[in-house]
N, C-alpha and C. Protein backbone atom coordinates (compact mmCIF):
# COMPACT_ATOMS: atom_id res chain seq x y z
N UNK A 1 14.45 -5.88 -11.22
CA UNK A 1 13.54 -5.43 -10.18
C UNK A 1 12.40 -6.45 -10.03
N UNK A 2 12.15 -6.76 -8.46
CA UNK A 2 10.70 -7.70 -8.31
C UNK A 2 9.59 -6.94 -9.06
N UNK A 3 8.82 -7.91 -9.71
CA UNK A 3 7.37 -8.04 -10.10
C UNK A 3 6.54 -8.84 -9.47
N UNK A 4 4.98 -8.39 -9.05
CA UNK A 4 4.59 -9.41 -8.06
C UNK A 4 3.09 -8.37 -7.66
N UNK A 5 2.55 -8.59 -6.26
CA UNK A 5 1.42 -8.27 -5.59
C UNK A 5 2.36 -7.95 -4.01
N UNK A 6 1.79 -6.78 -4.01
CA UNK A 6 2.33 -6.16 -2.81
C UNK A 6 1.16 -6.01 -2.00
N UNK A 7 0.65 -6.76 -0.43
CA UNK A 7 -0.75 -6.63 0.01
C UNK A 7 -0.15 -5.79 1.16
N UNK A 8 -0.82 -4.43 1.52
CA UNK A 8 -0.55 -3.55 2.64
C UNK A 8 -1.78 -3.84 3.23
N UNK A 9 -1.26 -4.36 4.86
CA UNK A 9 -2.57 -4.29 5.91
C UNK A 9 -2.39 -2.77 7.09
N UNK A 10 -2.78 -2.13 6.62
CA UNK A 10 -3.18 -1.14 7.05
C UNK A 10 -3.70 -0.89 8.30
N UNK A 11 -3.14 -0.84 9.79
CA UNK A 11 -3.34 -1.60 11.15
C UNK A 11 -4.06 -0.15 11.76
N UNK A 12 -3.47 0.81 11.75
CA UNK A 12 -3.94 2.23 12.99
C UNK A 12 -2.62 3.16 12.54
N UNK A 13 -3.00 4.38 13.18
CA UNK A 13 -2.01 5.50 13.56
C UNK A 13 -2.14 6.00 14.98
N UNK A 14 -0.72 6.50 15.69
CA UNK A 14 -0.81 6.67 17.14
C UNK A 14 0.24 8.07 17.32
N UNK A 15 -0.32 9.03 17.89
CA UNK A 15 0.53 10.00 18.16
C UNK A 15 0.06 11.27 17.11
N UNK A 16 -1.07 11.35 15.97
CA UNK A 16 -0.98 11.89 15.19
C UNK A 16 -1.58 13.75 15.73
N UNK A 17 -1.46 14.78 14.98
CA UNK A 17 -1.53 16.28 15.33
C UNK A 17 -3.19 16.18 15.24
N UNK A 18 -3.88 16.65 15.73
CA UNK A 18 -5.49 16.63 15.78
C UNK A 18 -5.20 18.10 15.12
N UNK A 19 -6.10 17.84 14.25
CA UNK A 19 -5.87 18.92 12.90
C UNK A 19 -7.32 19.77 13.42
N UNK A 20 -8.51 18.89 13.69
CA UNK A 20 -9.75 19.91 13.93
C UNK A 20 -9.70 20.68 15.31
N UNK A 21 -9.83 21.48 15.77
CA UNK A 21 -9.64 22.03 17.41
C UNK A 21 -11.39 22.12 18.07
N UNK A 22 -12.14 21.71 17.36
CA UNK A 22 -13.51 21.57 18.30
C UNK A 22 -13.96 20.05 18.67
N UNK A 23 -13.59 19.00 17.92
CA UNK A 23 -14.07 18.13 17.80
C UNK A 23 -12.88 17.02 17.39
N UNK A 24 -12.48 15.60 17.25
CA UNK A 24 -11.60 14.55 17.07
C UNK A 24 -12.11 14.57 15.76
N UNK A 25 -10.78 14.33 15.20
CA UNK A 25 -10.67 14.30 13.52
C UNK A 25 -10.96 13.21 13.18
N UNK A 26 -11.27 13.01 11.76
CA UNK A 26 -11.92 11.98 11.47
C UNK A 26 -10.23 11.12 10.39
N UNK A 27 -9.12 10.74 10.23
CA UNK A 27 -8.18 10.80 9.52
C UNK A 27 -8.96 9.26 8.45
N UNK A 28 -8.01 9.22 7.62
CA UNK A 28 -8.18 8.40 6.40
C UNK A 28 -6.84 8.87 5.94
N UNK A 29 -6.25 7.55 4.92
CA UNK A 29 -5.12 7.33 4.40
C UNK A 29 -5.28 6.93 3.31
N UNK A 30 -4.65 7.59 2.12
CA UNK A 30 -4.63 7.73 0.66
C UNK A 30 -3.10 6.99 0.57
N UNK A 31 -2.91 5.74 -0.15
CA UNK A 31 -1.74 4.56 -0.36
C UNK A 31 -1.66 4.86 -1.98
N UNK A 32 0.03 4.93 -1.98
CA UNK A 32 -0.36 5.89 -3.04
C UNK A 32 1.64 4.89 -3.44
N UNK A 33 1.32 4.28 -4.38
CA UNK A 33 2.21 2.81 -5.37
C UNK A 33 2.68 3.61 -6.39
N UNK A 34 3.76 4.14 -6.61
CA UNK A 34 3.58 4.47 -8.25
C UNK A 34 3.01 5.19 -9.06
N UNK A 35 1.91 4.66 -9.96
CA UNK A 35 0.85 5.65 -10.02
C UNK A 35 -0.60 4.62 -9.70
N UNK A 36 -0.21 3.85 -8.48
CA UNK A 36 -1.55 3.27 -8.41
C UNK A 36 -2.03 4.17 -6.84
N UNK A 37 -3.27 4.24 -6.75
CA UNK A 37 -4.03 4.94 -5.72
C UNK A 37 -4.63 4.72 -5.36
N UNK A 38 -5.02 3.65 -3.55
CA UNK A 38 -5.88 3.86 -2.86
C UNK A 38 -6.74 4.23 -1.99
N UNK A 39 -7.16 4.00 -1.71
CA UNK A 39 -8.05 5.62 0.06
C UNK A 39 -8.23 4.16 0.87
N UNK A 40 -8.78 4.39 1.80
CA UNK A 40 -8.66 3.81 3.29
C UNK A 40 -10.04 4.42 3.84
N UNK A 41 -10.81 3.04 4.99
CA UNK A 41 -12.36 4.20 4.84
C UNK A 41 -12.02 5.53 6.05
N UNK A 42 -12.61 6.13 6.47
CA UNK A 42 -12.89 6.95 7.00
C UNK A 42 -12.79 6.98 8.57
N UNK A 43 -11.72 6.90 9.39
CA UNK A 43 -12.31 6.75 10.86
C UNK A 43 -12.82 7.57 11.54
N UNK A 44 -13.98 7.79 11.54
CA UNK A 44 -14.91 8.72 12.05
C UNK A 44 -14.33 9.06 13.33
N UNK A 45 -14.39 10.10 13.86
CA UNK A 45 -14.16 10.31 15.59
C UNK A 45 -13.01 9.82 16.22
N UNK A 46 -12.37 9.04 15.44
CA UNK A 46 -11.00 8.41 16.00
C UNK A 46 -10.22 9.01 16.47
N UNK A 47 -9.81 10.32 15.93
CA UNK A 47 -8.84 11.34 16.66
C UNK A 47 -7.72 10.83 16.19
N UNK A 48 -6.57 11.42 16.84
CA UNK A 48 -5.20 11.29 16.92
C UNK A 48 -4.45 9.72 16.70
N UNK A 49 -5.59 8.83 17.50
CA UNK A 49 -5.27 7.17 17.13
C UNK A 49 -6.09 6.17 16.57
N UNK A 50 -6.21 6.41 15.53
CA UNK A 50 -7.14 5.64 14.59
C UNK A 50 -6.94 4.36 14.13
N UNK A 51 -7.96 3.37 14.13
CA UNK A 51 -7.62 1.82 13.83
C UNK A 51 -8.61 1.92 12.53
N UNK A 52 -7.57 1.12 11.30
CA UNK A 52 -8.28 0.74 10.39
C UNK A 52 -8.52 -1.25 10.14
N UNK A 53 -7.11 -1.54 10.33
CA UNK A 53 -6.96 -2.93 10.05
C UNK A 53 -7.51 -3.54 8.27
N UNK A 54 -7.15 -2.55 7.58
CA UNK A 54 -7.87 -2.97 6.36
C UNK A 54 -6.84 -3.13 4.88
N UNK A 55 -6.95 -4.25 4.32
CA UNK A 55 -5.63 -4.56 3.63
C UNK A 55 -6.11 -4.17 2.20
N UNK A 56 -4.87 -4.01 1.24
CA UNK A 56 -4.91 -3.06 0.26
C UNK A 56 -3.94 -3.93 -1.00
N UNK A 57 -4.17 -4.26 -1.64
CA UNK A 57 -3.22 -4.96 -2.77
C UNK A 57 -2.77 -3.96 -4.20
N UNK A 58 -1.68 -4.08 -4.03
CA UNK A 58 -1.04 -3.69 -5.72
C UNK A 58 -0.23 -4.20 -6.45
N UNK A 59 -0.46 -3.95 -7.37
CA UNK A 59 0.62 -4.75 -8.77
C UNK A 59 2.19 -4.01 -8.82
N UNK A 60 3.25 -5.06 -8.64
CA UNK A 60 4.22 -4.18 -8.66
C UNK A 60 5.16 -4.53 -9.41
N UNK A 61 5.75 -3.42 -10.42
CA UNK A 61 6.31 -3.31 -11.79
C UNK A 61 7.64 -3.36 -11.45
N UNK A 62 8.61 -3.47 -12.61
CA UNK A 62 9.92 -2.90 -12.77
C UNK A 62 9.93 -1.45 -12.13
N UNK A 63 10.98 -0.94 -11.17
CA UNK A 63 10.97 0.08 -10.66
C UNK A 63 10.31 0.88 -9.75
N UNK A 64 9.72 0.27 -9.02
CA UNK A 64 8.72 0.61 -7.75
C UNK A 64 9.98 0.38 -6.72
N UNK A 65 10.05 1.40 -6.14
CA UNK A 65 11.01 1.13 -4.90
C UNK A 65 10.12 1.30 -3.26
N UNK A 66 9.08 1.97 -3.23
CA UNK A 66 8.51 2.81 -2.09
C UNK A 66 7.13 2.24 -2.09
N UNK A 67 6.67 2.81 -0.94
CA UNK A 67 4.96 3.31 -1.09
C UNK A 67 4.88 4.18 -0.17
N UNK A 68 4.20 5.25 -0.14
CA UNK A 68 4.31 6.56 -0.29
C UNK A 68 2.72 6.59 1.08
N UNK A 69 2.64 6.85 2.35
CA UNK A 69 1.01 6.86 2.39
C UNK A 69 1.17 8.53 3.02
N UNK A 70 -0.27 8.94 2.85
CA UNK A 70 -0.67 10.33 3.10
C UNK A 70 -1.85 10.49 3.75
N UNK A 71 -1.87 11.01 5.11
CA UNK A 71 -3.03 10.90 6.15
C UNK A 71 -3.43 12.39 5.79
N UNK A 72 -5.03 11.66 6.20
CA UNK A 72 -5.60 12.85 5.69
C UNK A 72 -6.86 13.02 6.82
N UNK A 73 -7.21 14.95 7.17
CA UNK A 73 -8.40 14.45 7.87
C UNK A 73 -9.87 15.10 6.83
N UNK A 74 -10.67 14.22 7.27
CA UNK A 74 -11.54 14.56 6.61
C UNK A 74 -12.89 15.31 7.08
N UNK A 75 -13.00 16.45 6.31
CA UNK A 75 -13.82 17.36 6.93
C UNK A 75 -15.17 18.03 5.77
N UNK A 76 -16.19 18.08 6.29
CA UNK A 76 -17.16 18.11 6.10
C UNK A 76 -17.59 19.61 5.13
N UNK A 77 -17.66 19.62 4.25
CA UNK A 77 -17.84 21.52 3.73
C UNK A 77 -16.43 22.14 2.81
N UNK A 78 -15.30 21.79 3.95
CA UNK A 78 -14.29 22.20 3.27
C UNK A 78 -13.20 21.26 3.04
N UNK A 79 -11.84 21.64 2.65
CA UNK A 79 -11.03 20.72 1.77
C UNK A 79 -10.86 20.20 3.14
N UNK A 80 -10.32 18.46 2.73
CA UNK A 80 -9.76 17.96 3.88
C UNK A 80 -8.02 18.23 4.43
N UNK A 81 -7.97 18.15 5.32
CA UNK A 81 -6.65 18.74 6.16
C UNK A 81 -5.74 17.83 5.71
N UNK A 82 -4.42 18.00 5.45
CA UNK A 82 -2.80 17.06 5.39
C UNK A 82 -2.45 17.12 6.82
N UNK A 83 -2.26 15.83 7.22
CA UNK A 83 -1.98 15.67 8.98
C UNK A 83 -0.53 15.10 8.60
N UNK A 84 -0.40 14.53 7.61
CA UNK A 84 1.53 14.09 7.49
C UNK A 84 1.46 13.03 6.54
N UNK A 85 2.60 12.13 6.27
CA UNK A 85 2.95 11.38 5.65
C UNK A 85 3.68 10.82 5.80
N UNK A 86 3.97 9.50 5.10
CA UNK A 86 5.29 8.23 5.45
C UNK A 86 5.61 7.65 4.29
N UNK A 87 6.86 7.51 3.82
CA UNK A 87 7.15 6.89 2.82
C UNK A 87 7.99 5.42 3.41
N UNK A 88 7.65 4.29 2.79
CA UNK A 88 7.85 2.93 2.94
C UNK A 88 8.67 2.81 1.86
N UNK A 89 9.94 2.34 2.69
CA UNK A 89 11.27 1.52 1.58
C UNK A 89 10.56 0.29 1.15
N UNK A 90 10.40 -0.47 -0.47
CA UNK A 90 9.89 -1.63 -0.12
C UNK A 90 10.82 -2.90 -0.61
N UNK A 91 12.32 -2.01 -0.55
CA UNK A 91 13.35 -3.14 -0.60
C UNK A 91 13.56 -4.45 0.42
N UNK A 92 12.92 -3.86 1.83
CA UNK A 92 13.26 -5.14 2.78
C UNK A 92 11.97 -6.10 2.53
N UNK A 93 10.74 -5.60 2.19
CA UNK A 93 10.01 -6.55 1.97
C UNK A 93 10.21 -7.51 0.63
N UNK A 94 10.79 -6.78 -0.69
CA UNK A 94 11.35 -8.23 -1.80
C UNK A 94 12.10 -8.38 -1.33
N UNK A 95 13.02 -8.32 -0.38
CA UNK A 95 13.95 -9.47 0.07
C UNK A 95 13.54 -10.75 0.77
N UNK A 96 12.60 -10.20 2.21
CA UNK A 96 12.08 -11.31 3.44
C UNK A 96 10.61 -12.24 2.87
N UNK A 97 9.99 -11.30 1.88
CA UNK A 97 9.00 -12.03 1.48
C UNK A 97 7.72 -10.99 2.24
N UNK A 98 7.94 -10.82 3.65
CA UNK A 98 6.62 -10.31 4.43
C UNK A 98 7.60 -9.58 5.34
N UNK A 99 6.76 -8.69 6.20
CA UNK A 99 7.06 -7.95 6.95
C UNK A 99 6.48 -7.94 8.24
N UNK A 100 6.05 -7.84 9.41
CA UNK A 100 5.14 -7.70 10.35
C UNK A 100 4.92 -6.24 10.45
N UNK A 101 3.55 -5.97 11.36
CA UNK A 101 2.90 -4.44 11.35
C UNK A 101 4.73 -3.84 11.96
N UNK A 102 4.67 -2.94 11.62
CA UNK A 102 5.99 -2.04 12.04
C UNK A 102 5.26 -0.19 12.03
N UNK A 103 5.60 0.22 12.70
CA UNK A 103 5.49 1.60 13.08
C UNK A 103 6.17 2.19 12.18
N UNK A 104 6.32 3.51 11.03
CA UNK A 104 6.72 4.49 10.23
C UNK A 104 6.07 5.52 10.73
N UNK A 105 7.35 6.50 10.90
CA UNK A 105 7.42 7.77 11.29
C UNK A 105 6.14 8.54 10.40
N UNK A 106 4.97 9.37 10.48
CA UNK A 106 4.72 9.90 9.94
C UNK A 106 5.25 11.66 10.24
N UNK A 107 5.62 12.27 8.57
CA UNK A 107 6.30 13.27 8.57
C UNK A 107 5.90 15.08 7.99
N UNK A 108 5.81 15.80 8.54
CA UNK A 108 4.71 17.10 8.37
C UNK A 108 5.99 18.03 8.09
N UNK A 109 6.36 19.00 7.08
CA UNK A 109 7.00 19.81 7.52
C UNK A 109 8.37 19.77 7.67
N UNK A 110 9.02 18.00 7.40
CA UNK A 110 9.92 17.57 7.96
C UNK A 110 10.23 17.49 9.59
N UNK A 111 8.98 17.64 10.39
CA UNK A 111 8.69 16.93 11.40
C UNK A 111 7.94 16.17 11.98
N UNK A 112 8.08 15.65 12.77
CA UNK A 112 7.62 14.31 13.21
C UNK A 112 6.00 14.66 14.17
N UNK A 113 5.28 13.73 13.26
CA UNK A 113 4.22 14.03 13.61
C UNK A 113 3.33 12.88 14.02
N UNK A 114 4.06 11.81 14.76
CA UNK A 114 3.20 10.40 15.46
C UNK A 114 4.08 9.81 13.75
N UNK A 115 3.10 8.44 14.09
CA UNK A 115 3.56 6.73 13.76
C UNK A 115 2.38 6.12 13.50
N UNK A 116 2.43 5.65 12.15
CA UNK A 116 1.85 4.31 11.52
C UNK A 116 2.21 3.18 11.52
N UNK A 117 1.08 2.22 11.31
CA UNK A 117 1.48 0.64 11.82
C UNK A 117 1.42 0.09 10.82
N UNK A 118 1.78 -0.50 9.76
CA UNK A 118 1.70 -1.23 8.30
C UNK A 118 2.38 -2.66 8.34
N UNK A 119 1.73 -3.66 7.94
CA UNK A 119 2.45 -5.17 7.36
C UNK A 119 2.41 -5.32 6.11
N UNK A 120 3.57 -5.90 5.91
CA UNK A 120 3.47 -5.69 4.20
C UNK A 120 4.23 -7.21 3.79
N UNK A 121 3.07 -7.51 2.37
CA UNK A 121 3.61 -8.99 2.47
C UNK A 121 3.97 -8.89 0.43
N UNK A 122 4.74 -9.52 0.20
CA UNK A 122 5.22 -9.72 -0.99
C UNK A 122 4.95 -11.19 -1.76
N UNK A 123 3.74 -10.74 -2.95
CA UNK A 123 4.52 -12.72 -3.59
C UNK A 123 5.27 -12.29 -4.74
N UNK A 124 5.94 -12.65 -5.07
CA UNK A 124 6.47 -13.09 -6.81
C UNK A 124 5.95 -12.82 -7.53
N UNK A 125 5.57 -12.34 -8.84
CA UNK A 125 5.28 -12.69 -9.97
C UNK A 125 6.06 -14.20 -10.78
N UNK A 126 5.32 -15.36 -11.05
CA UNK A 126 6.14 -16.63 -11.47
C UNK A 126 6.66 -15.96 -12.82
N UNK A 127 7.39 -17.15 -13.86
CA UNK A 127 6.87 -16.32 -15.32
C UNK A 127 5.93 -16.63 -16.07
N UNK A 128 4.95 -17.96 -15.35
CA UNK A 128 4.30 -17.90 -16.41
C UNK A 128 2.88 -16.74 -16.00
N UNK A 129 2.63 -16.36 -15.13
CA UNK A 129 2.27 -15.18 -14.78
C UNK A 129 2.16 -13.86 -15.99
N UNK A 130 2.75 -14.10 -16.53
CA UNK A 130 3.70 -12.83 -17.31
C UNK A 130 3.01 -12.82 -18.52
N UNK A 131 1.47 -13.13 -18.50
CA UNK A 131 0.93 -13.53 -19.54
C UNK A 131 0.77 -14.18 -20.93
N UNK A 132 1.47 -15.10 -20.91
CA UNK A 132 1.62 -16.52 -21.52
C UNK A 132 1.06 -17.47 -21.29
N UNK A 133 0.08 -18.30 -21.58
CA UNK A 133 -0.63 -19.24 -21.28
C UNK A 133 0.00 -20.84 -21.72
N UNK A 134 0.13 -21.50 -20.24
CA UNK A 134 0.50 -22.63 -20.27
C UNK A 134 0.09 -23.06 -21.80
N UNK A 135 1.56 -23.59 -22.21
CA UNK A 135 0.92 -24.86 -23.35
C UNK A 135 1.31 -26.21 -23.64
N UNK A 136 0.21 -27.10 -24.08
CA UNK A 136 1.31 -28.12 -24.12
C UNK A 136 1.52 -28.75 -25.50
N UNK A 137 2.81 -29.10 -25.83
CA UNK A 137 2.83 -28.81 -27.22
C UNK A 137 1.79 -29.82 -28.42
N UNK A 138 1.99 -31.01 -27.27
CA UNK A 138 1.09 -32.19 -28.63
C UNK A 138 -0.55 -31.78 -28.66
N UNK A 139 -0.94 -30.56 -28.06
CA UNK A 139 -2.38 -30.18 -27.85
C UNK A 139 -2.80 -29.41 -28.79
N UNK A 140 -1.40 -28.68 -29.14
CA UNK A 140 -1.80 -27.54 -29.99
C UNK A 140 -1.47 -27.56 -31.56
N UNK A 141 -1.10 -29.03 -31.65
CA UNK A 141 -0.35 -29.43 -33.46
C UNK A 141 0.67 -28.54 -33.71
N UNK A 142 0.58 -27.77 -34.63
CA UNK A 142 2.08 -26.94 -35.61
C UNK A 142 2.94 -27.79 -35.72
N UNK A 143 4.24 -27.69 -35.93
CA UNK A 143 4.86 -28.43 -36.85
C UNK A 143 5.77 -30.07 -35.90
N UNK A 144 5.42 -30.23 -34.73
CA UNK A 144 5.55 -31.18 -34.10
C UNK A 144 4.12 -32.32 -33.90
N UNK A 145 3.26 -31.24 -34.41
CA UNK A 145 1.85 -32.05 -35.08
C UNK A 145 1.90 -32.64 -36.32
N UNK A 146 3.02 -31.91 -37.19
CA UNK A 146 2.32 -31.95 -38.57
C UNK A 146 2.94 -33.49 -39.24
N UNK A 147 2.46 -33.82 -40.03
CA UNK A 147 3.01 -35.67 -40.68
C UNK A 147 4.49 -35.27 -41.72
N UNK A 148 4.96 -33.99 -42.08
CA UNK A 148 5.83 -33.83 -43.08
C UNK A 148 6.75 -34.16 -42.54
């Protein structure tokens, strides 16, 4: 399985359920790796089509297949609302390297509840990455140092 840095740019949502009925919801998106977890800021007043454009990096292990995001609206006093969710295959991105923004279904209920825009770019982990520090051997003596 790839190891590496997975950077999600995080573009808008379009089509989404307006969860508040007096006023345009405020949504935010919780990116959610594995067990790594990020939030997304807040689009105030945005309503139903919200632009974030804001990119998000994670470390990615043996066995990460997905990323998982969960829109949320956020409300003032009480808990914030679940407006839907999208789960991201992230097999085509270790294959191509990068992805361009692409639209994912977001899903409520097992229905369709509008579309997110995500680019997703992949590097490698090298090995020396892998925490081993370059060495070089006549620098460090031991027994290709030693006179015996």
């Amino acid at each position: 399985m790839p190891r590496g840095k997975l950077e999600v740019l995080l573009v808008g949502a379009k089509g989404l359920e307006n969860t508040d009925f007096l006023s345009k919801m405020d949504p935010y998106v919780v990116l959610i790796c594995r067990t790594q977890e990020q939030k997304s800021s807040v689009a105030s007043g945005q309503g139903s089509e919200p632009e974030w454009n804001e990119t998000f990096v994670f470390t990615i292990s043996d066995g990460v297949s997905e990323l998982k995001l969960k829109l949320m609206d956020s409300d003032c006093g009480t808990q914030d609302d679940f407006v839907g969710e999208a789960t991201i295959p992230l097999e085509p991105v270790f294959i191509d390297g990068s992805l361009p923004a692409t639209p994912y279904n977001v899903v409520k209920d097992q229905e369709y509840h509008g579309e997110i825009r995500i680019g997703l770019t992949f590097t490698p982990e090298d090995i020396q990455d892998r925490g081993f520090p370059e060495q070089e051997e006549e620098s460090y003596g031991g027994w290709n140092g030693s006179s015996y």
